[in-house]
Each structure stands twice: as structure tokens, then as C-alpha cells.
Protein backbone atom coordinates (compact mmCIF):
# COMPACT_ATOMS: atom_id res chain seq x y z
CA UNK A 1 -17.65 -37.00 3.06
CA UNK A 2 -14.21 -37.10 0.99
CA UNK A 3 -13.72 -35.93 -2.52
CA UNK A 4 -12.57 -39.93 -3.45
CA UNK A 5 -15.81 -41.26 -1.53
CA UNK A 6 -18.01 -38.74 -3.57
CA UNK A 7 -16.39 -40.07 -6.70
CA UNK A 8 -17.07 -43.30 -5.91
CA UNK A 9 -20.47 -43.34 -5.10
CA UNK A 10 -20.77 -41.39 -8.73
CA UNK A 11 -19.21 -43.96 -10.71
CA UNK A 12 -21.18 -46.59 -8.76
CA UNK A 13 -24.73 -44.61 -9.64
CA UNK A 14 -23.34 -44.46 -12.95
CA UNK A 15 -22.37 -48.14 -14.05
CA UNK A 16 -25.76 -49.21 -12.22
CA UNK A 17 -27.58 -46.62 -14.40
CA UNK A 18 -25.69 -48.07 -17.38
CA UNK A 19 -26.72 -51.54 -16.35
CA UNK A 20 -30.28 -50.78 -16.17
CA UNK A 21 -30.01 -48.73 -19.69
CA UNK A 22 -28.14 -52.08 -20.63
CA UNK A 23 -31.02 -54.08 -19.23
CA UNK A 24 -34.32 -52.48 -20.62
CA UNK A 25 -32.82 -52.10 -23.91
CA UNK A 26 -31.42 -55.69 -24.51
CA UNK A 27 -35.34 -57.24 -23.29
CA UNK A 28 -36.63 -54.64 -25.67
CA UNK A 29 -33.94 -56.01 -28.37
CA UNK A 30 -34.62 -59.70 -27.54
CA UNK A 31 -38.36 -59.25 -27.95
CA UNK A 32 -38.04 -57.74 -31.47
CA UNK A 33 -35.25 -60.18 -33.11
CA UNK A 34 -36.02 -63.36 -31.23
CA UNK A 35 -39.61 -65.18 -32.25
CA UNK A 36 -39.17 -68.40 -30.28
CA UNK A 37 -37.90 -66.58 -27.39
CA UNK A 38 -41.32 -64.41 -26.82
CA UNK A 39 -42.70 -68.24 -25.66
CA UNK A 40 -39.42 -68.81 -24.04
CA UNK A 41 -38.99 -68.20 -21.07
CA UNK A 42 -35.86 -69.71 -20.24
CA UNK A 43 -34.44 -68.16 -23.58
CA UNK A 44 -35.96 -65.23 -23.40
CA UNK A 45 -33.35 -64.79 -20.07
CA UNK A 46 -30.50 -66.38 -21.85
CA UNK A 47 -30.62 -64.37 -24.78
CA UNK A 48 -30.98 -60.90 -22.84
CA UNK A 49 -28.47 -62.05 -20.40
CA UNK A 50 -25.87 -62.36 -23.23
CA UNK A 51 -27.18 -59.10 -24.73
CA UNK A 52 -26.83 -57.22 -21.14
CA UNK A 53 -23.01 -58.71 -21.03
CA UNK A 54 -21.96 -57.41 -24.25
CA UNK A 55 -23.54 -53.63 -24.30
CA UNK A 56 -22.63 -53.43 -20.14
CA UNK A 57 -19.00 -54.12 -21.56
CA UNK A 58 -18.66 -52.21 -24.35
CA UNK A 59 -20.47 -49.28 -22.89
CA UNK A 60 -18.57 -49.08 -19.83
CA UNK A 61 -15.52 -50.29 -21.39
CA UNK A 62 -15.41 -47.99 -24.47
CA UNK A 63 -16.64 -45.04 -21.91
CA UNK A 64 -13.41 -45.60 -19.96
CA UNK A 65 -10.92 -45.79 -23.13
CA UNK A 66 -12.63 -42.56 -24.18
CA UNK A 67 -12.14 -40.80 -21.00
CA UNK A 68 -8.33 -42.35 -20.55
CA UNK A 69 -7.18 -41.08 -24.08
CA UNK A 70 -9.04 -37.53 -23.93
CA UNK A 71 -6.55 -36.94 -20.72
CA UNK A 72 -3.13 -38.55 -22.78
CA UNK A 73 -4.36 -37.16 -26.25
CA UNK A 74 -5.76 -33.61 -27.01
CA UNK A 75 -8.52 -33.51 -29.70
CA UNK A 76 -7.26 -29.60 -30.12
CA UNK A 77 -3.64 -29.96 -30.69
CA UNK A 78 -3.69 -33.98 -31.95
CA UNK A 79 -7.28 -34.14 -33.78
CA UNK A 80 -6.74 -36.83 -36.34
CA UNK A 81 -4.31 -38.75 -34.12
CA UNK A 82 -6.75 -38.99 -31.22
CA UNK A 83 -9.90 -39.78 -33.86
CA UNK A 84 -7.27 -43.26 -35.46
CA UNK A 85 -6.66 -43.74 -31.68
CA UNK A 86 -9.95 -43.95 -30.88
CA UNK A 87 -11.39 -46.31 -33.98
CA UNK A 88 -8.66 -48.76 -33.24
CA UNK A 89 -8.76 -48.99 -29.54
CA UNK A 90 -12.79 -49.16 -29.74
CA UNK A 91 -12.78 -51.45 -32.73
CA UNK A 92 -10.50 -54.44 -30.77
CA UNK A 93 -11.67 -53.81 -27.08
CA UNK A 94 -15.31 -54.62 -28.91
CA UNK A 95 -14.14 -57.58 -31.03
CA UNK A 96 -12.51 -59.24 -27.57
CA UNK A 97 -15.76 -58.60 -25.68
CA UNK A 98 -17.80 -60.14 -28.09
CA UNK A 99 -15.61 -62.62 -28.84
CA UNK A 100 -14.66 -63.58 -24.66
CA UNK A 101 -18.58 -63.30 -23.87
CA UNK A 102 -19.74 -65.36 -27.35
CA UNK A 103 -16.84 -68.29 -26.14
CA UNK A 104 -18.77 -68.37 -22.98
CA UNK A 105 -22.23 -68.52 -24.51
CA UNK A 106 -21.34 -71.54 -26.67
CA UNK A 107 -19.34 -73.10 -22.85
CA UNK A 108 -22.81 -72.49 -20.92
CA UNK A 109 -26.08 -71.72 -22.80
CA UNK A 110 -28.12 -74.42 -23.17
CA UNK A 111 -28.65 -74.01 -27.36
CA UNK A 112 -26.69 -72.24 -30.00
CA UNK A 113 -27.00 -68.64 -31.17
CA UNK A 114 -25.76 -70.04 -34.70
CA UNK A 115 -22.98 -67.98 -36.38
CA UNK A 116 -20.85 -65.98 -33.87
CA UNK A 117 -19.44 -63.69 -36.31
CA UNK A 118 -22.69 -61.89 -37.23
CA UNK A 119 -23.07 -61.04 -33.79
CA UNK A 120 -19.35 -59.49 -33.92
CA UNK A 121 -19.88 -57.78 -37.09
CA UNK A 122 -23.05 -56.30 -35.66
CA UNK A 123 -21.56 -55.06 -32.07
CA UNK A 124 -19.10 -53.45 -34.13
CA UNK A 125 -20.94 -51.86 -36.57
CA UNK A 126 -23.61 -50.24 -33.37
CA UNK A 127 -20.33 -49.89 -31.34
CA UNK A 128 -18.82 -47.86 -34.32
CA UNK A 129 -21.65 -45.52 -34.66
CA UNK A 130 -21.94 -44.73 -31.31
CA UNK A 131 -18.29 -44.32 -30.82
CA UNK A 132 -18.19 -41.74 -34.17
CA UNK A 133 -21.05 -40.36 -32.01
CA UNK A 134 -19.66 -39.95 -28.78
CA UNK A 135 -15.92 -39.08 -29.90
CA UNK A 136 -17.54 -36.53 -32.67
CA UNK A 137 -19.44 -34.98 -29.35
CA UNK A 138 -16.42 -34.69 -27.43
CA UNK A 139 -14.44 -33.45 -30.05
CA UNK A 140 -16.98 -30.45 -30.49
CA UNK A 141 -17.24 -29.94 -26.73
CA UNK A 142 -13.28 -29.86 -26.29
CA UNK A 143 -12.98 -27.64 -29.36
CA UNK A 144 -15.62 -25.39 -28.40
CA UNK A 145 -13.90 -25.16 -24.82
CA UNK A 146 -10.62 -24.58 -26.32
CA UNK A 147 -11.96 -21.97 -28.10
CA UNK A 148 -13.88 -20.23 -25.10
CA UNK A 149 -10.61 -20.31 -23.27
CA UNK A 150 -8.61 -18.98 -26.29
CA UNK A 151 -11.53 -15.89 -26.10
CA UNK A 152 -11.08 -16.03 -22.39
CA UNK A 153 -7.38 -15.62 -22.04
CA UNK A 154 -7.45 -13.18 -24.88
CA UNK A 155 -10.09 -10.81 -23.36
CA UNK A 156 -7.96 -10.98 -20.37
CA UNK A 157 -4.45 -10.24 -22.23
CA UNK A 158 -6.26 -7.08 -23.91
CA UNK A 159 -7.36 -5.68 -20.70
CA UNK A 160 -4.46 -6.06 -18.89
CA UNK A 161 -2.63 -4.15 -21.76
CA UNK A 162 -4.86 -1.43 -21.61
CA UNK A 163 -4.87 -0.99 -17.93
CA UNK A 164 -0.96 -0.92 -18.49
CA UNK A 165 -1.71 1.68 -21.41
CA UNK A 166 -4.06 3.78 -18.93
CA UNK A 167 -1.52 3.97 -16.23
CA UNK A 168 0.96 5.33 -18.33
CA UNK A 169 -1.46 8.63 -18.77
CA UNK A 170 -1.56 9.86 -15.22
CA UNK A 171 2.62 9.77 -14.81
CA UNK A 172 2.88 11.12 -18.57
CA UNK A 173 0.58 13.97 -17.64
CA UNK A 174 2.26 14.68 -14.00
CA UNK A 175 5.67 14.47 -15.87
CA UNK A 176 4.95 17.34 -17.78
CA UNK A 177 3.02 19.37 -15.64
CA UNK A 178 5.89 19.70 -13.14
CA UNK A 179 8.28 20.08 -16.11
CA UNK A 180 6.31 23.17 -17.28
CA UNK A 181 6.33 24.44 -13.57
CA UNK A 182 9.79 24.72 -13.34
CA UNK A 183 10.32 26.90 -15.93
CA UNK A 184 7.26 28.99 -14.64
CA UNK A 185 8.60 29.03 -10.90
CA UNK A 186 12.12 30.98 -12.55
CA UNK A 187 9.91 33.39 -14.53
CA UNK A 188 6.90 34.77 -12.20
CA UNK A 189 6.28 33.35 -8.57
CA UNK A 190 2.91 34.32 -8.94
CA UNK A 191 1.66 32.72 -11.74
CA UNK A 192 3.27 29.58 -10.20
CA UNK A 193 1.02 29.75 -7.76
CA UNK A 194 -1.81 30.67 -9.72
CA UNK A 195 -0.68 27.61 -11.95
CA UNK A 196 -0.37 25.07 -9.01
CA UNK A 197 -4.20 25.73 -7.97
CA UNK A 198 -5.26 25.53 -11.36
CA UNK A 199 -2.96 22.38 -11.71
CA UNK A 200 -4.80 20.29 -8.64
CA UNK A 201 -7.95 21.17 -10.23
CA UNK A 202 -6.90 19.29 -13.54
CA UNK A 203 -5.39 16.94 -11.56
CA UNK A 204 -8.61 16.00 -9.92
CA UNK A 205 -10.08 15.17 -13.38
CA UNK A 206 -7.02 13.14 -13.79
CA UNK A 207 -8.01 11.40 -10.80
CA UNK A 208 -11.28 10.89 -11.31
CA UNK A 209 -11.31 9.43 -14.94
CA UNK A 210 -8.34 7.49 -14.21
CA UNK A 211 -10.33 4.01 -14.08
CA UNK A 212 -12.64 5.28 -17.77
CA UNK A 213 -12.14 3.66 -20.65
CA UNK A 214 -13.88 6.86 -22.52
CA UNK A 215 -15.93 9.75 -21.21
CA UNK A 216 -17.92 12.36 -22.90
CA UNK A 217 -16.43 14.72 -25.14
CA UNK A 218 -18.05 17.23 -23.10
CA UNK A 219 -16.25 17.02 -20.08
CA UNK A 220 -12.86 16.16 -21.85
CA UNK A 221 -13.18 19.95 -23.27
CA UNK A 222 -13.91 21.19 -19.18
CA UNK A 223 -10.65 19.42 -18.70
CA UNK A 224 -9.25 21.00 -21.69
CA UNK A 225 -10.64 24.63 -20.52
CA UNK A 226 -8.73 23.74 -17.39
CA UNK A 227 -5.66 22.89 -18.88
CA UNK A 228 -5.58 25.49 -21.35
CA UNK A 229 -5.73 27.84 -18.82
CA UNK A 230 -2.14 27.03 -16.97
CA UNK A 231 -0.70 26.76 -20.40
CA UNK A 232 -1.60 30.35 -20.94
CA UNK A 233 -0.05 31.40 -17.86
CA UNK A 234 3.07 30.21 -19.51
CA UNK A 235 2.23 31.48 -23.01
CA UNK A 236 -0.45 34.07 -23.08
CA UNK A 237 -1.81 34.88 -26.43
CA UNK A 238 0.83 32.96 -28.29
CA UNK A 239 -1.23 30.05 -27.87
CA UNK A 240 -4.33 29.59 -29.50
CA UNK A 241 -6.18 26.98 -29.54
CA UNK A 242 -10.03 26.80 -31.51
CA UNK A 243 -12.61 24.23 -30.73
CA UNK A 244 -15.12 23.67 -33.50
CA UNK A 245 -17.29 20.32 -32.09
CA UNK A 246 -20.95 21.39 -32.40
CA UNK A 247 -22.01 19.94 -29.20
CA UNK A 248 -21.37 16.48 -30.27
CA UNK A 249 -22.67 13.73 -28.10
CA UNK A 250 -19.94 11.65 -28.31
CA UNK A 251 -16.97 9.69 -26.04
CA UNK A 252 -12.98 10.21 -25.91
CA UNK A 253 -10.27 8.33 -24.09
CA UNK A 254 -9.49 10.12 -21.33
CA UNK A 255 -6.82 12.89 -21.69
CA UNK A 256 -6.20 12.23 -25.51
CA UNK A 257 -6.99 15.40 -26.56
CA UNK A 258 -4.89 17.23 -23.65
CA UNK A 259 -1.84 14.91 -24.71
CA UNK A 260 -2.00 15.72 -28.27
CA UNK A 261 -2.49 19.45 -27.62
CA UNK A 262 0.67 19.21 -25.20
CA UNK A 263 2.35 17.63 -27.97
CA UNK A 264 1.74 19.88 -30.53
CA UNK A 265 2.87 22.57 -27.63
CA UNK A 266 6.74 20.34 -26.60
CA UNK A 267 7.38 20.12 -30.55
CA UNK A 268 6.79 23.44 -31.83
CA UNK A 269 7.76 27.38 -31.18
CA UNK A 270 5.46 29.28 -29.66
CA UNK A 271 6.27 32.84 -30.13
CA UNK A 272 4.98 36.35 -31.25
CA UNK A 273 5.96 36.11 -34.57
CA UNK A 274 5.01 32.35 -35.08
CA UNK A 275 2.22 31.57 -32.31
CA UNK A 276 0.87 28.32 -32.40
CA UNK A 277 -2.62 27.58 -33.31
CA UNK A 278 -4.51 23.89 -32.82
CA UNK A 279 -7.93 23.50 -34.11
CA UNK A 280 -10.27 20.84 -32.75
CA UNK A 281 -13.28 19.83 -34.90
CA UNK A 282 -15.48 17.13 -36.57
CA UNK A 283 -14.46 15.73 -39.87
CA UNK A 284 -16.58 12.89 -41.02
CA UNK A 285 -16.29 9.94 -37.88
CA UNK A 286 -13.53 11.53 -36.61
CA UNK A 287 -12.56 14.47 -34.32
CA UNK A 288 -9.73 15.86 -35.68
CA UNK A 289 -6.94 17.41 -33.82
CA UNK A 290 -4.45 20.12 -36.25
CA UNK A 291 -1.89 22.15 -35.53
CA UNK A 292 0.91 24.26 -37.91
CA UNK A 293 3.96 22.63 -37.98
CA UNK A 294 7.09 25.22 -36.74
CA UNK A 295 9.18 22.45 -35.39
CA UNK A 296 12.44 23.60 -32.33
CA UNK A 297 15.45 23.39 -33.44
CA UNK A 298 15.84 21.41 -30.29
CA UNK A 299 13.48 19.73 -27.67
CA UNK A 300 13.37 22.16 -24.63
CA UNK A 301 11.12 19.61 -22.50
CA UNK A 302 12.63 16.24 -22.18
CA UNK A 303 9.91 13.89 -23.61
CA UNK A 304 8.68 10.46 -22.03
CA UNK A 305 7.27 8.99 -25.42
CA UNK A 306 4.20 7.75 -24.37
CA UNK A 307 1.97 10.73 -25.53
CA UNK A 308 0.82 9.63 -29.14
CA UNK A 309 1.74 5.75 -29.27
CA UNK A 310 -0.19 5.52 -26.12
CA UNK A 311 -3.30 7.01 -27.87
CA UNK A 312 -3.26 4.73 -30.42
CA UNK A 313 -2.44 1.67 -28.73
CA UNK A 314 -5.45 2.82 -26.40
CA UNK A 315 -7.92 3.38 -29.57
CA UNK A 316 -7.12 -0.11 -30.82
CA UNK A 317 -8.54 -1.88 -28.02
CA UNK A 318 -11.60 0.86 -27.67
CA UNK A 319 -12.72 -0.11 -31.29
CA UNK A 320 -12.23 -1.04 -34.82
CA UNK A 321 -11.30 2.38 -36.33
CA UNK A 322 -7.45 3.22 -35.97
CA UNK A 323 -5.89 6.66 -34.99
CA UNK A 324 -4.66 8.30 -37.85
CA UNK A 325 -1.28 10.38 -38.31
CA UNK A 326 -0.20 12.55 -41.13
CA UNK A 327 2.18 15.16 -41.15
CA UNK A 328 2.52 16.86 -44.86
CA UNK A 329 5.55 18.85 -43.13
CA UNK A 330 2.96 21.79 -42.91
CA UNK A 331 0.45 20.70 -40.88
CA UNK A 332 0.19 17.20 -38.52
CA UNK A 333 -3.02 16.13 -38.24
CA UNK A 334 -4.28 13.85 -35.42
CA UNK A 335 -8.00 11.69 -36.21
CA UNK A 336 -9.68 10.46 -33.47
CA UNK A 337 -12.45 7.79 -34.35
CA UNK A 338 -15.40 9.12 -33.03
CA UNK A 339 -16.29 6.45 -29.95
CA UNK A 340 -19.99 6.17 -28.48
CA UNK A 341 -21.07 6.81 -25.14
CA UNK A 342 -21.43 3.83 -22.69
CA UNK A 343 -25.02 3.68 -21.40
């Protein structure tokens, strides 16, 4: 069966389901508001014959102006314009159906209805009402699709930004990693290779979180233990680095804390006289990342940029609490909110 024969046979089922609606009610009308026609059985038909014309009409008719404006005028972006549209359309397709049908009753009923224009003044006033119904309904329904969508697309925007965000970390982290190898492969052949086993261990974390939106704090600091350990090679004791977390059962976006401790490491000297010292710990709802500020004179590691902004653009779509920066010129302080564990 074709799509166009399917539709058919549905608005067939349809206007014969409106007819009988259209039927049942106008007897049930006719019984209640006509006395003589109860012993009448020729008028009895008459009247619910004219009755079945008028509410087949409008209800069918008004059904299809709904339908035919909801496709040419939004309710979302043209509210009141659609809601005028719809009162006058409604309000002179139902006086010329009452009007065309009551011209006919007075051409070929047998006796008079008396006044026509109660009968108008009534279709319109149960046409209006059910209209202010039916165009209130699909007003809500339209709005509350609109606004389901708007969610929709929105959910989809944000994760496609952070997936963009999360990609960034693996090059970022690879970037530097081979950046500190090359100075390491000048100054001790050995450690290099020490360094590049130790380096596709960390990688394999990097791997293996790459598709996370948090893990625990727990295994971020394994990572960190990792990491720390090739960026001793290269510094020895004149890195320091003291993690003060109490076993917290918490979550962290993957690789923050290894980004902000390699940023602390590209922006500052590390030497025997000034060694650099970064202290992880708890501070209220946030896990607090500080180092001493002894700024280079000069960048010796190119940077790619994406080490801090990337945190916090990744934070803002994790939750509600935002990254915070300060740097008092003596110390910069990184706060992490503190983010729950998915169960």
C-alpha cells in the first residue's frame, strides 16, 4: 500500500468518524431543544438533518483551516498573528455555513425554524469556544514542541562542543610530551628511554579515558604518579610536587590536573636555587591546584593554548560551579569544583 493511499483511507475513517460524532450528538441535541419534534417523526429527521449539516461543516471545515494555517503561520514565531488569523477565518467560514445550509432549510424543509439569526449567533458562539479550544491546544502542543526541540538541539550543540573540547586533550598532552623528549634525548640517552616506557604507560591512560567525561580522583593521581615520574627524569628534585586529598571519593575531568601541573612546569624556572613546588589539596568544594609563581624570562616550550581555557570550557558543561583563576603575582591558584562520581 502507498503512503497517499494510507492517507486517504485515514482521512476517510476520519470524516466518517466525524459524521457519526456529528450524528449522535445533533439527535441527542434535537431531543433536548425540540418538544414537538420528540412526537415528530418526520421533524425529528429534519431538524437533526440540518443539525448534522452544520456541525459536519464546521467541524471538518474549521479542522482543515486549522491545519492549513498551522503549516503557513507558526504559533512560535507569529503567536498573536496566527490566534487574529484564526478568529477571523473561523468566525466567516461559520457564518457562510450557517447561513448557505439555513437558505436551504427555508428552500426545502417542510416548516420554519423561525429566526435564522439565533441559529447563527449560536453556531458561532459553540464554534468560537471550541475553536479558542482547539487553537489554545495546538498552540500549547507547538510551543511545547518548540521548546523540546530548542532543549534537543541545545543538548546536542553542548555535546558536540565538549567532544571538540575532549579531543583537544590527547594532541595537547602528546604535544608536550614529545616536546619535553627532545630536550631529554640531547641530555641523557638513557633516561630517554627510560622516559619513552614510562611515556606509553601514561599514554595508555590517555587512551583509555579518552571517551570520560570525569573519572575518579583516584586514578587521575595513578596517572599523575605516572607522569610525575618522566618529569623527574627531566628535573629530579627540583620539582616537587605535594598531594594533600584525604582519600576523597570524588570525580575529575580527565587529565586536568596533569595539564595544570604541566603548566605550572612550561611557565616557571625550575632550578636549584628556585625549585618549583605545586600543592594539590581540598579547600571547601574545590580541589585546589597552587604553585609559586617564578615566571621565565622567556617561554622555552612553545605552547598550544589549550591547557587552562580547555579546563574551563570543559568544567562548564560538567556542572554549575566555574573554574576559578587567581594569580596575586605570588602564587596562581587553580579551583577545581569538586564533581561527583557517575554511578
Amino acid at each position: 500500500m502507498t503512503q497517499p493511499d494510507t492517507q486517504e483511507k485515514t482521512t476517510l475513517r476520519q470524516y466518517f468518524r466525524i459524521l457519526g460524532f456529528s450524528v449522535i450528538g445533533s439527535a441527542s441535541m434535537t431531543f433536548f431543544t425540540c418538544n414537538h419534534c420528540r412526537v415528530d417523526a418526520g421533524s425529528y429527521l429534519w431538524v437533526t438533518s440540518f443539525s448534522v449539516l452544520i456541525w459536519f461543516f464546521l467541524w471538518t471545515g474549521n479542522d482543515f483551516i486549522t491545519h492549513y494555517f498551522n503549516r503557513k503561520i507558526s504559533w512560535v514565531v507569529y503567536p498573536v498573528r496566527r490566534l487574529v488569523v484564526g478568529i477571523v477565518t473561523t468566525v466567516v467560514y461559520t457564518v457562510s455555513v450557517v447561513f448557505i445550509i439555513d437558505l436551504l432549510w427555508k428552500k426545502f424543509a417542510p416548516f420554519s425554524l423561525g429566526n435564522g439569526q439565533w441559529i447563527i449567533a449560536f453556531a458561532l458562539v459553540v464554534t468560537f469556544l471550541i475553536s479558542l479550544f482547539l487553537h489554545g491546544r495546538e498552540f500549547l502542543i507547538r510551543w511545547q514542541k518548540s521548546a523540546v526541540e530548542a532543549e534537543r538541539y541545545e543538548k546536542e550543540s553542548v555535546r558536540a562542543q565538549f567532544e571538540s573540547l575532549r579531543n583537544q586533550v590527547n594532541p595537547h598532552f602528546v604535544f608536550n610530551s614529545l616536546n619535553a623528549l627532545t630536550h631529554l634525548v640531547y641530555e641523557d640517552q638513557d633516561k630517554a628511554a627510560r622516559f619513552i616506557k614510562q611515556l606509553s604507560e601514561v599514554y595508555r591512560y590517555v587512551l583509555e579515558t579518552k571517551d570520560s567525561e570525569v573519572v575518579p580522583v583516584e586514578e587521575e593521581l595513578k596517572f599523575i604518579d605516572s607522569y610525575l615520574y618522566l618529569q623527574r627524569i627531566r628535573f629530579g628534585d627540583k620539582l616537587k610536587v605535594e598531594i594533600n586529598l584525604n582519600d576523597m571519593k570524588s570525580a575529575v575531568a580527565p587529565l586536568a590536573l596533569q595539564m595544570l601541573i604541566e603548566n605550572a612546569i612550561k611557565h616557571n624556572v625550575i632550578s636549584e636555587e628556585d625549585p618549583l613546588v605545586v600543592k594539590l589539596y581540598v579547600a571547601g568544594s574545590f580541589l585546589v591546584v597552587e604553585n609559586a609563581i617564578h615566571k621565565k624570562n622567556s617561554l622555552q616550550e612553545p605552547s598550544s593554548g589549550l591547557g587552562l581555557e580547555n579546563i574551563k570550557r570543559r568544567y562548564e558543561f560538567l556542572g554549575n560551579e566555574k573554574v576559578q583563576v587567581s594569580d596575586d603575582g605570588g602564587k596562581f591558584i587553580v579551583k577545581l569544583p569538586v564533581l561527583s562520581i557517575p554511578k
